[in-house]
PDB file of N, CA and C in Angstrom:
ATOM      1  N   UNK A   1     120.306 109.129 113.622  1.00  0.00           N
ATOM      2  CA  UNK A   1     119.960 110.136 112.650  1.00  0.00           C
ATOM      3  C   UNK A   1     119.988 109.503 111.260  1.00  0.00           C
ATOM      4  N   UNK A   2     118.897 110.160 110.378  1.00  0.00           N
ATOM      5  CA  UNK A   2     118.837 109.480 108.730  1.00  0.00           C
ATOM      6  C   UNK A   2     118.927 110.637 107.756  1.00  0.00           C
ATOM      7  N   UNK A   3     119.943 110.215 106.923  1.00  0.00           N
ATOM      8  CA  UNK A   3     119.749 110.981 105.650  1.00  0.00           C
ATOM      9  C   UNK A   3     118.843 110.324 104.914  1.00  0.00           C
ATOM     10  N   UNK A   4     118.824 110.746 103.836  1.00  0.00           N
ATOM     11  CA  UNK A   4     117.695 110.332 102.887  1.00  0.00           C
ATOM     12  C   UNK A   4     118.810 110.333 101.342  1.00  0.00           C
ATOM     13  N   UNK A   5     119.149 109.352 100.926  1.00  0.00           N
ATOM     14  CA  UNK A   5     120.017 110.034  99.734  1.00  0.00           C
ATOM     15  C   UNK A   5     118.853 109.437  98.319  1.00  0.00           C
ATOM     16  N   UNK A   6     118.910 110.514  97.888  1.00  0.00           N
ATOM     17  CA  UNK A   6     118.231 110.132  96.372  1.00  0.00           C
ATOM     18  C   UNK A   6     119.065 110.919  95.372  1.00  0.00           C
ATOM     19  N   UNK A   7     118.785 110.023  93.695  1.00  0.00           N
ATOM     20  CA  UNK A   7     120.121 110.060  93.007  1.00  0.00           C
ATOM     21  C   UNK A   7     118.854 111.506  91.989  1.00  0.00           C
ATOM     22  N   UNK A   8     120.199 112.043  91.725  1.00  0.00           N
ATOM     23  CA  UNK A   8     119.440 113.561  90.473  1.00  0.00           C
ATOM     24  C   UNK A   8     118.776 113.001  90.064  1.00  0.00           C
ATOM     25  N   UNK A   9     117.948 113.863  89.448  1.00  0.00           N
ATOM     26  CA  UNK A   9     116.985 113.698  88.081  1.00  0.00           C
ATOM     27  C   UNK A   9     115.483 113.282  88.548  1.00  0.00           C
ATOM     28  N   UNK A  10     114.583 112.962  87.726  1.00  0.00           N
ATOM     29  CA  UNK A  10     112.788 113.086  87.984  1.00  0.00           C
ATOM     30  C   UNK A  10     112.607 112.129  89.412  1.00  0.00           C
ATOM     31  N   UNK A  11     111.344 113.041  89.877  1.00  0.00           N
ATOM     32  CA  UNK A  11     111.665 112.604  91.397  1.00  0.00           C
ATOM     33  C   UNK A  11     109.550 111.776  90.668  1.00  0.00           C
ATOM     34  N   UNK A  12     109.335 111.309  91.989  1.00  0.00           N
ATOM     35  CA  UNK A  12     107.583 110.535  91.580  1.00  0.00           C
ATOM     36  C   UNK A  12     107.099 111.716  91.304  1.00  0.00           C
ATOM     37  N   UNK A  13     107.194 113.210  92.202  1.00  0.00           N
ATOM     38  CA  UNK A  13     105.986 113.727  91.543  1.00  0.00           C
ATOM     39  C   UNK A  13     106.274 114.399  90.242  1.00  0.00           C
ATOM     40  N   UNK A  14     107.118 114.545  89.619  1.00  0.00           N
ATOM     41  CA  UNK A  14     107.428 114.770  88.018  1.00  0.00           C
ATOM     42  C   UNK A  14     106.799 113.183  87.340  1.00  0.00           C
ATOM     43  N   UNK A  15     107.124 112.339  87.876  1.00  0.00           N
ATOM     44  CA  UNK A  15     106.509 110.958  87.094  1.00  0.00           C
ATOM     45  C   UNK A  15     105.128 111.533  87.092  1.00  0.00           C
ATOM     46  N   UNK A  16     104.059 111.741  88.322  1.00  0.00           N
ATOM     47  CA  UNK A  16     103.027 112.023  88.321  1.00  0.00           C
ATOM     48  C   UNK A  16     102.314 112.507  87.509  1.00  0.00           C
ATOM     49  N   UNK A  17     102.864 113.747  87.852  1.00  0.00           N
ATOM     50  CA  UNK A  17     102.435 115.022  86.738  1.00  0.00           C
ATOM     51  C   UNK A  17     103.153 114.522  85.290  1.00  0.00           C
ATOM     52  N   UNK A  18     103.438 114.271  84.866  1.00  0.00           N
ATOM     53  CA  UNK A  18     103.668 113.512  83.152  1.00  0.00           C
ATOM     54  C   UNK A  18     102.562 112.399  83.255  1.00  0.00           C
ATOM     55  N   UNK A  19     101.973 111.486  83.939  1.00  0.00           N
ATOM     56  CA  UNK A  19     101.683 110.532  83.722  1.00  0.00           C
ATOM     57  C   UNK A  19      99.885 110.947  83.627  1.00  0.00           C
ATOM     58  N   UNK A  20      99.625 112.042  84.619  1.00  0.00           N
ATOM     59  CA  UNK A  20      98.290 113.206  84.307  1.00  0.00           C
ATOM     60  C   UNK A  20      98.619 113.627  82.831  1.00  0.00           C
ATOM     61  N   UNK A  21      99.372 114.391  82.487  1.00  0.00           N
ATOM     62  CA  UNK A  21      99.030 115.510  81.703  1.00  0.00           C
ATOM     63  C   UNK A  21      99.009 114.266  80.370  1.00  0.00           C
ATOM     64  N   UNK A  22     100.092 113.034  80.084  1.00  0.00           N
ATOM     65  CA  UNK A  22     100.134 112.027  79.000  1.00  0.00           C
ATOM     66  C   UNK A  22      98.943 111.158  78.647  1.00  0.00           C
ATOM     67  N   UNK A  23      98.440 110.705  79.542  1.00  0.00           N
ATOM     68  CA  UNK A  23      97.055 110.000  79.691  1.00  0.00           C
ATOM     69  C   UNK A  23      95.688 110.427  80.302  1.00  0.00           C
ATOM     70  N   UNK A  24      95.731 111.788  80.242  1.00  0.00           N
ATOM     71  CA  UNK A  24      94.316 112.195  80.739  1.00  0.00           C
ATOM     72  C   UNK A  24      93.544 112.076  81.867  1.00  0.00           C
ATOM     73  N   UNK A  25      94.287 111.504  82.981  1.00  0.00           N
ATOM     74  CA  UNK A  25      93.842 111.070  84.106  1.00  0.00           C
ATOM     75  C   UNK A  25      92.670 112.152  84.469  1.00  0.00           C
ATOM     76  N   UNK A  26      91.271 111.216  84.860  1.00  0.00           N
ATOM     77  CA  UNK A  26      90.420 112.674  85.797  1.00  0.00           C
ATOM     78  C   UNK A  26      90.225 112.123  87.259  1.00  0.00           C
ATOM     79  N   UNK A  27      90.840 110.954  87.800  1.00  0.00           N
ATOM     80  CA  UNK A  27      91.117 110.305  89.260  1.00  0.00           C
ATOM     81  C   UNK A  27      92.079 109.921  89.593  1.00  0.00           C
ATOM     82  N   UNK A  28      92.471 110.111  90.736  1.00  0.00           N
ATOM     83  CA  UNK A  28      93.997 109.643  91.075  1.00  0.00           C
ATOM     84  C   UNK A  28      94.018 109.393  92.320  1.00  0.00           C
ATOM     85  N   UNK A  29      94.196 108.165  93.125  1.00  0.00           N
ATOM     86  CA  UNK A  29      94.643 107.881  94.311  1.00  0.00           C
ATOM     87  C   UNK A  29      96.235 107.601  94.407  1.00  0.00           C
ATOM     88  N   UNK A  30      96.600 108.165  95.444  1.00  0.00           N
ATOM     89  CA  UNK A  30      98.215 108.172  95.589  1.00  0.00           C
ATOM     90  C   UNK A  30      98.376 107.810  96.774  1.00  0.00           C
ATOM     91  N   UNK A  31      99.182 106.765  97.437  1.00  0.00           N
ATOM     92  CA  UNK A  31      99.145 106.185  98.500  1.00  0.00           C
ATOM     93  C   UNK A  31     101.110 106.442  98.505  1.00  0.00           C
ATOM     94  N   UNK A  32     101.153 106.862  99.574  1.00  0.00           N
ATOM     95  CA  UNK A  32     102.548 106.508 100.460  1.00  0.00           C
ATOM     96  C   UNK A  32     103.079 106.114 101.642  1.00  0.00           C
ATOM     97  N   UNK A  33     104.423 105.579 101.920  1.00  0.00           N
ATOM     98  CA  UNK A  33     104.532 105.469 103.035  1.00  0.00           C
ATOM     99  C   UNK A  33     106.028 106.266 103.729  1.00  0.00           C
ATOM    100  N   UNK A  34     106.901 107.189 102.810  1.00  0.00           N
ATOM    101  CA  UNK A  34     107.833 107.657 103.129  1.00  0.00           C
ATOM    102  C   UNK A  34     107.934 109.009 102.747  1.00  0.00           C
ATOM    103  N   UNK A  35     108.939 109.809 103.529  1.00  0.00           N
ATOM    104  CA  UNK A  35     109.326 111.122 102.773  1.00  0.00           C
ATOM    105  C   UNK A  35     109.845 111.373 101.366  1.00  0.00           C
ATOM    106  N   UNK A  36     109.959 110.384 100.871  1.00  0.00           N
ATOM    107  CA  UNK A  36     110.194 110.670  99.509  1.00  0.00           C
ATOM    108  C   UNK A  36     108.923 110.735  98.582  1.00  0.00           C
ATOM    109  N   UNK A  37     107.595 110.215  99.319  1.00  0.00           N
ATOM    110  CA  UNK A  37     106.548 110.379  99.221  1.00  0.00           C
ATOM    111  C   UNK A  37     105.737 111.848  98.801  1.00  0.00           C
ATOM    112  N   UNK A  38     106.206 112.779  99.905  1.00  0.00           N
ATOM    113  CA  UNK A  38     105.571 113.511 100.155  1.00  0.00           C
ATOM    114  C   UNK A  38     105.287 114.295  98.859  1.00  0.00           C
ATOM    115  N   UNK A  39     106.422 114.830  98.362  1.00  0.00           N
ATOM    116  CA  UNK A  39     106.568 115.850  96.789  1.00  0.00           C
ATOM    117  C   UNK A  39     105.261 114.998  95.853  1.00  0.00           C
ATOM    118  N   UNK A  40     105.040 113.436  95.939  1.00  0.00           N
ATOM    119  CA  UNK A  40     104.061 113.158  94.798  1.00  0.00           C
ATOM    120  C   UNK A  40     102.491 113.697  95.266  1.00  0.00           C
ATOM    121  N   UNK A  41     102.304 113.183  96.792  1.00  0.00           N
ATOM    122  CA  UNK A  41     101.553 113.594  97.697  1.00  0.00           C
ATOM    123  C   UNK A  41     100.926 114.971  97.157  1.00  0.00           C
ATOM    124  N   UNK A  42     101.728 116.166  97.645  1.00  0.00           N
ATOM    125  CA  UNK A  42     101.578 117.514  97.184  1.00  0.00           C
ATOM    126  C   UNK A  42     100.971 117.907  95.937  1.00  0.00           C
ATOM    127  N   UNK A  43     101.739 117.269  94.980  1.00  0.00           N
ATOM    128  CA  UNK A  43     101.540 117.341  93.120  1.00  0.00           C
ATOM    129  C   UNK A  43     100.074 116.709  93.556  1.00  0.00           C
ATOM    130  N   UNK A  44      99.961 115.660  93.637  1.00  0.00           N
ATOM    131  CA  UNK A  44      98.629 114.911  93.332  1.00  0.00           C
ATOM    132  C   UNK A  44      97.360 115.825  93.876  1.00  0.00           C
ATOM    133  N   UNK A  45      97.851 116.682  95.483  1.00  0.00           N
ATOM    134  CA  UNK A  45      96.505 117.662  95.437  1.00  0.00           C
ATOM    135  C   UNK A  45      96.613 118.825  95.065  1.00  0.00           C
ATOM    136  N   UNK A  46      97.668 119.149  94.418  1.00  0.00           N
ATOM    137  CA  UNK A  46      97.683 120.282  92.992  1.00  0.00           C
ATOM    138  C   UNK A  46      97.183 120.577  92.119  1.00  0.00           C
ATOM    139  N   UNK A  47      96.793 119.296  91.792  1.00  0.00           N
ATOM    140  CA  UNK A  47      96.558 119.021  90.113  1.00  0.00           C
ATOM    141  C   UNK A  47      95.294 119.161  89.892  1.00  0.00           C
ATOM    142  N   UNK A  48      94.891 119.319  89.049  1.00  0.00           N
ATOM    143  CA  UNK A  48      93.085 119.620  88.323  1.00  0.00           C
ATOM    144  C   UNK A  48      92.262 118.093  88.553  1.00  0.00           C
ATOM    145  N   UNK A  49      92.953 117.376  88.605  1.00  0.00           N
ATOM    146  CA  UNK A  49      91.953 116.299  88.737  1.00  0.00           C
ATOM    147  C   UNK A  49      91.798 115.858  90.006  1.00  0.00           C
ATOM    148  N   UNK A  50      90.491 114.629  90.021  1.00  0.00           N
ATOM    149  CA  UNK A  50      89.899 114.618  91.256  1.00  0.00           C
ATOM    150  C   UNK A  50      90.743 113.718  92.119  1.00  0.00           C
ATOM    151  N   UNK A  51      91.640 114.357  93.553  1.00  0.00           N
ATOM    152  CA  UNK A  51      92.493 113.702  93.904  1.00  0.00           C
ATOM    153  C   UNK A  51      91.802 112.835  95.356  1.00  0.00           C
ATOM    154  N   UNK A  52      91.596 111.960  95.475  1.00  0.00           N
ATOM    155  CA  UNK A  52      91.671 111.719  96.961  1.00  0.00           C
ATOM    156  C   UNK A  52      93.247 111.324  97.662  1.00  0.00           C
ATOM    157  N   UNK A  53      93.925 111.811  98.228  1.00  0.00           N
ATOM    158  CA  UNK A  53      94.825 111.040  98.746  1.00  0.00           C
ATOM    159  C   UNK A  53      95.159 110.525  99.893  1.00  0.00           C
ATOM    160  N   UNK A  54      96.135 109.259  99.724  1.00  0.00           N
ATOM    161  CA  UNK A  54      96.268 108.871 100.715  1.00  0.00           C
ATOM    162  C   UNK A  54      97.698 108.794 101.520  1.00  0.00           C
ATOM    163  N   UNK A  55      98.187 107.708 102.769  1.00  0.00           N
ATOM    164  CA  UNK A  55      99.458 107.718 103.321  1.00  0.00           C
ATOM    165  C   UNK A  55      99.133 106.526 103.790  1.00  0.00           C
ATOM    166  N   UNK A  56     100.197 105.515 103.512  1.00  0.00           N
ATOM    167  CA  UNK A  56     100.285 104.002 104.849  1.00  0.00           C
ATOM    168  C   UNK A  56     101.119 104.561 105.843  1.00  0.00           C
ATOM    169  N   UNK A  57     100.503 103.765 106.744  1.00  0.00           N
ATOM    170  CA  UNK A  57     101.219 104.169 108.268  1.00  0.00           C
ATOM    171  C   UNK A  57     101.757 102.730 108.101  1.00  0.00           C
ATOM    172  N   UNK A  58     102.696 102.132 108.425  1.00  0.00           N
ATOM    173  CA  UNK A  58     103.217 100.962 108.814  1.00  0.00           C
ATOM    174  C   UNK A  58     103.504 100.746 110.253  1.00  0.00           C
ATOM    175  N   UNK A  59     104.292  99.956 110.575  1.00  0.00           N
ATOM    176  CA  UNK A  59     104.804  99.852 112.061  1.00  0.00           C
ATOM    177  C   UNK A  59     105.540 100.798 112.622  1.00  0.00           C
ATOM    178  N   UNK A  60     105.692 101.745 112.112  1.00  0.00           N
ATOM    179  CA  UNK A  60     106.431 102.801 112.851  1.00  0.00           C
ATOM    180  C   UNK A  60     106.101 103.876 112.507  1.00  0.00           C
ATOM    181  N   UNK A  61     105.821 104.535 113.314  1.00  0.00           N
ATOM    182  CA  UNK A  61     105.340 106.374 113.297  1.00  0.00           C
ATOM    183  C   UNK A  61     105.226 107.002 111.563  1.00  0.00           C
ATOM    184  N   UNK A  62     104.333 107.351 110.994  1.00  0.00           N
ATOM    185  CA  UNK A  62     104.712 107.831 109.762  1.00  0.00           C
ATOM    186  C   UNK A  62     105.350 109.423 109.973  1.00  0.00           C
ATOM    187  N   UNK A  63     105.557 110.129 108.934  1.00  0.00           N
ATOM    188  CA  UNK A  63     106.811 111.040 109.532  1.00  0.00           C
ATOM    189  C   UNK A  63     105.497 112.151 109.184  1.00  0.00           C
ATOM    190  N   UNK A  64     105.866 112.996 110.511  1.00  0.00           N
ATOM    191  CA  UNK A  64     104.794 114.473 110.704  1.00  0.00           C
ATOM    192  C   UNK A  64     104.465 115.295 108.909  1.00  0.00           C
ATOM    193  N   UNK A  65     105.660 115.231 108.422  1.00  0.00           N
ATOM    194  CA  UNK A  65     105.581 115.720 106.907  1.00  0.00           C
ATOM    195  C   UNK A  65     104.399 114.865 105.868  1.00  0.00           C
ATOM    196  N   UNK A  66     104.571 113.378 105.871  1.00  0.00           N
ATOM    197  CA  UNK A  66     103.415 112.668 105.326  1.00  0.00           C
ATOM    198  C   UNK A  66     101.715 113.279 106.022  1.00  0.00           C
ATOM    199  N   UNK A  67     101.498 113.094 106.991  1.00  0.00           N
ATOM    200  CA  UNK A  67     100.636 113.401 107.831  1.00  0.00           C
ATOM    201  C   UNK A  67     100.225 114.965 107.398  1.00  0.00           C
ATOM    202  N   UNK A  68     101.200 116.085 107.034  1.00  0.00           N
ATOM    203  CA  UNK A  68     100.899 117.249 106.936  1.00  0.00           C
ATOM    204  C   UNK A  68      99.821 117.325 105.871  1.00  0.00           C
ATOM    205  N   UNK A  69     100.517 116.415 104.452  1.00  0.00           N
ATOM    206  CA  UNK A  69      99.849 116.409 103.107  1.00  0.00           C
ATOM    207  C   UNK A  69      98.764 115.049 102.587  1.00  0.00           C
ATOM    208  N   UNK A  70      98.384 114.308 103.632  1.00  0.00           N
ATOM    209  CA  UNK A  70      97.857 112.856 103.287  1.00  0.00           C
ATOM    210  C   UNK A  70      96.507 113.913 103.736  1.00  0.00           C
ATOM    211  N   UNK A  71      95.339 113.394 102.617  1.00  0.00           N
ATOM    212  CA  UNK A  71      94.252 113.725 103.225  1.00  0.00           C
ATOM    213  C   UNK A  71      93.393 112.402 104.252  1.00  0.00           C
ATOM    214  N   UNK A  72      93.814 111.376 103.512  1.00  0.00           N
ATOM    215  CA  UNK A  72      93.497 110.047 104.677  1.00  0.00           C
ATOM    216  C   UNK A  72      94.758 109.323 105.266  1.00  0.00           C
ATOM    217  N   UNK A  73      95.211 109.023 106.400  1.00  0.00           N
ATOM    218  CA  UNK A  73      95.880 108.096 106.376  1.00  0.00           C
ATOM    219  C   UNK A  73      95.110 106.614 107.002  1.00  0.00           C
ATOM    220  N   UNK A  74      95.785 105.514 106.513  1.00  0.00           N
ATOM    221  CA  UNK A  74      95.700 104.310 106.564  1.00  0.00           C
ATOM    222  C   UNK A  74      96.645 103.322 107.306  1.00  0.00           C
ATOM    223  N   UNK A  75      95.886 102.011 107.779  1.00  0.00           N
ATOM    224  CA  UNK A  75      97.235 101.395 108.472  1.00  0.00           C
ATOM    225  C   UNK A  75      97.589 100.190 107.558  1.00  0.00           C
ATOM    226  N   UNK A  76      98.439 100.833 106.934  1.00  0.00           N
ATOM    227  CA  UNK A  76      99.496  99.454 106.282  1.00  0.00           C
ATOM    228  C   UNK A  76      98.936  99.436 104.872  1.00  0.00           C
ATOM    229  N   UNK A  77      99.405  98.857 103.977  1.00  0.00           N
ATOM    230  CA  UNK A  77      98.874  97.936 102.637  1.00  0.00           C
ATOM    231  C   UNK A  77      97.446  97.515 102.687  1.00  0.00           C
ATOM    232  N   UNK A  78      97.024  97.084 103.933  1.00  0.00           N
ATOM    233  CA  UNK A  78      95.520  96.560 104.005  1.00  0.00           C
ATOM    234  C   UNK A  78      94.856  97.632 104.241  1.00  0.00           C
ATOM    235  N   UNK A  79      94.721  98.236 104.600  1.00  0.00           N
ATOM    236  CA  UNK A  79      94.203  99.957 104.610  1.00  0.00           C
ATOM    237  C   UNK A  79      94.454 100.988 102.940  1.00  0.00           C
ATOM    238  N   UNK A  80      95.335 100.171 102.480  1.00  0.00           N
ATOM    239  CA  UNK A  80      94.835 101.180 101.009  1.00  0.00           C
ATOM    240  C   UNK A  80      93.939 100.028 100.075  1.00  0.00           C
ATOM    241  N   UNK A  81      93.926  98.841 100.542  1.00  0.00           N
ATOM    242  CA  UNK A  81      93.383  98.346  99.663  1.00  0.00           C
ATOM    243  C   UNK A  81      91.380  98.107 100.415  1.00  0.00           C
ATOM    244  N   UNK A  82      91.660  98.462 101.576  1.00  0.00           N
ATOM    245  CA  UNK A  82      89.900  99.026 101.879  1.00  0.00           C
ATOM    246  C   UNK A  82      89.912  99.940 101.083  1.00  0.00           C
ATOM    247  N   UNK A  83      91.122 101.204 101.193  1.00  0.00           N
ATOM    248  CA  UNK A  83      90.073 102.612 100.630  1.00  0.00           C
ATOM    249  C   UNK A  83      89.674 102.305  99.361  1.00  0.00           C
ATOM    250  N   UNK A  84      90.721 101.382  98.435  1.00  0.00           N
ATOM    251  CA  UNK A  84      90.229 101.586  97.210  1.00  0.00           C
ATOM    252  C   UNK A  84      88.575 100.666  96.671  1.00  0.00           C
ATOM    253  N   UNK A  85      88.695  99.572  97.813  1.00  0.00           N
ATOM    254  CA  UNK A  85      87.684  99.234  97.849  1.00  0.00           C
ATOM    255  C   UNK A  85      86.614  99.695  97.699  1.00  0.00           C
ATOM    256  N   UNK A  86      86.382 100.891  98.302  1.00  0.00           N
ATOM    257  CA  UNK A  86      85.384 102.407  98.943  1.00  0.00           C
ATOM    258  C   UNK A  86      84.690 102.786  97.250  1.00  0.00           C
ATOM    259  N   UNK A  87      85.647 102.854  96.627  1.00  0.00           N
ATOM    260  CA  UNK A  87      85.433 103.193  95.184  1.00  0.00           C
ATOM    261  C   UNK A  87      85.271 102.403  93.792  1.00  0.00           C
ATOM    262  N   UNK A  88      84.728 101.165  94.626  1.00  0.00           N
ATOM    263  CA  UNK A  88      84.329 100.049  93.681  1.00  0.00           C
ATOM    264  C   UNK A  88      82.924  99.897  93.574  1.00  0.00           C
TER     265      UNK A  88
END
């Protein structure tokens, strides 16, 4: 069994959303590979701008929660760097 311990205070998707609303972002790809993931995940297809998102799958099962909110998933590091490819 796993806890997850993370320390108080701004979690990524508060980074997110400051880092939209500070610099004007109108694209955003967001790639993850953990549950601590997910909250930026969410924010990113919240937000007014144009989100595609994503999830790495690595070597082991990504967790049903990533999967709920990834609109693509990918396998590994080399799989986000095709998608971004996609948009070159």
């Amino acid at each position: 069994m796993v806890v997850e311990l993370t320390p108080p205070g701004p979690t990524k998707a508060d980074a997110l959303e400051r880092l939209i609303a500070g610099e004007g972002i109108r694209r955003l790809v967001v790639a993850g590979d953990d549950v601590a993931d997910v909250g930026a995940l969410r924010r990113a297809g919240s937000c007014s701008v144009r989100t595609p998102c994503g999830s790495v799958s690595g070597r082991r099962r990504p967790r049903r929660s990533l999967e709920e909110v990834a609109d693509v998933m990918v396998p590994g590091p080399e799989g986000v760097l095709e998608l971004l490819g996609r948009f070159a």
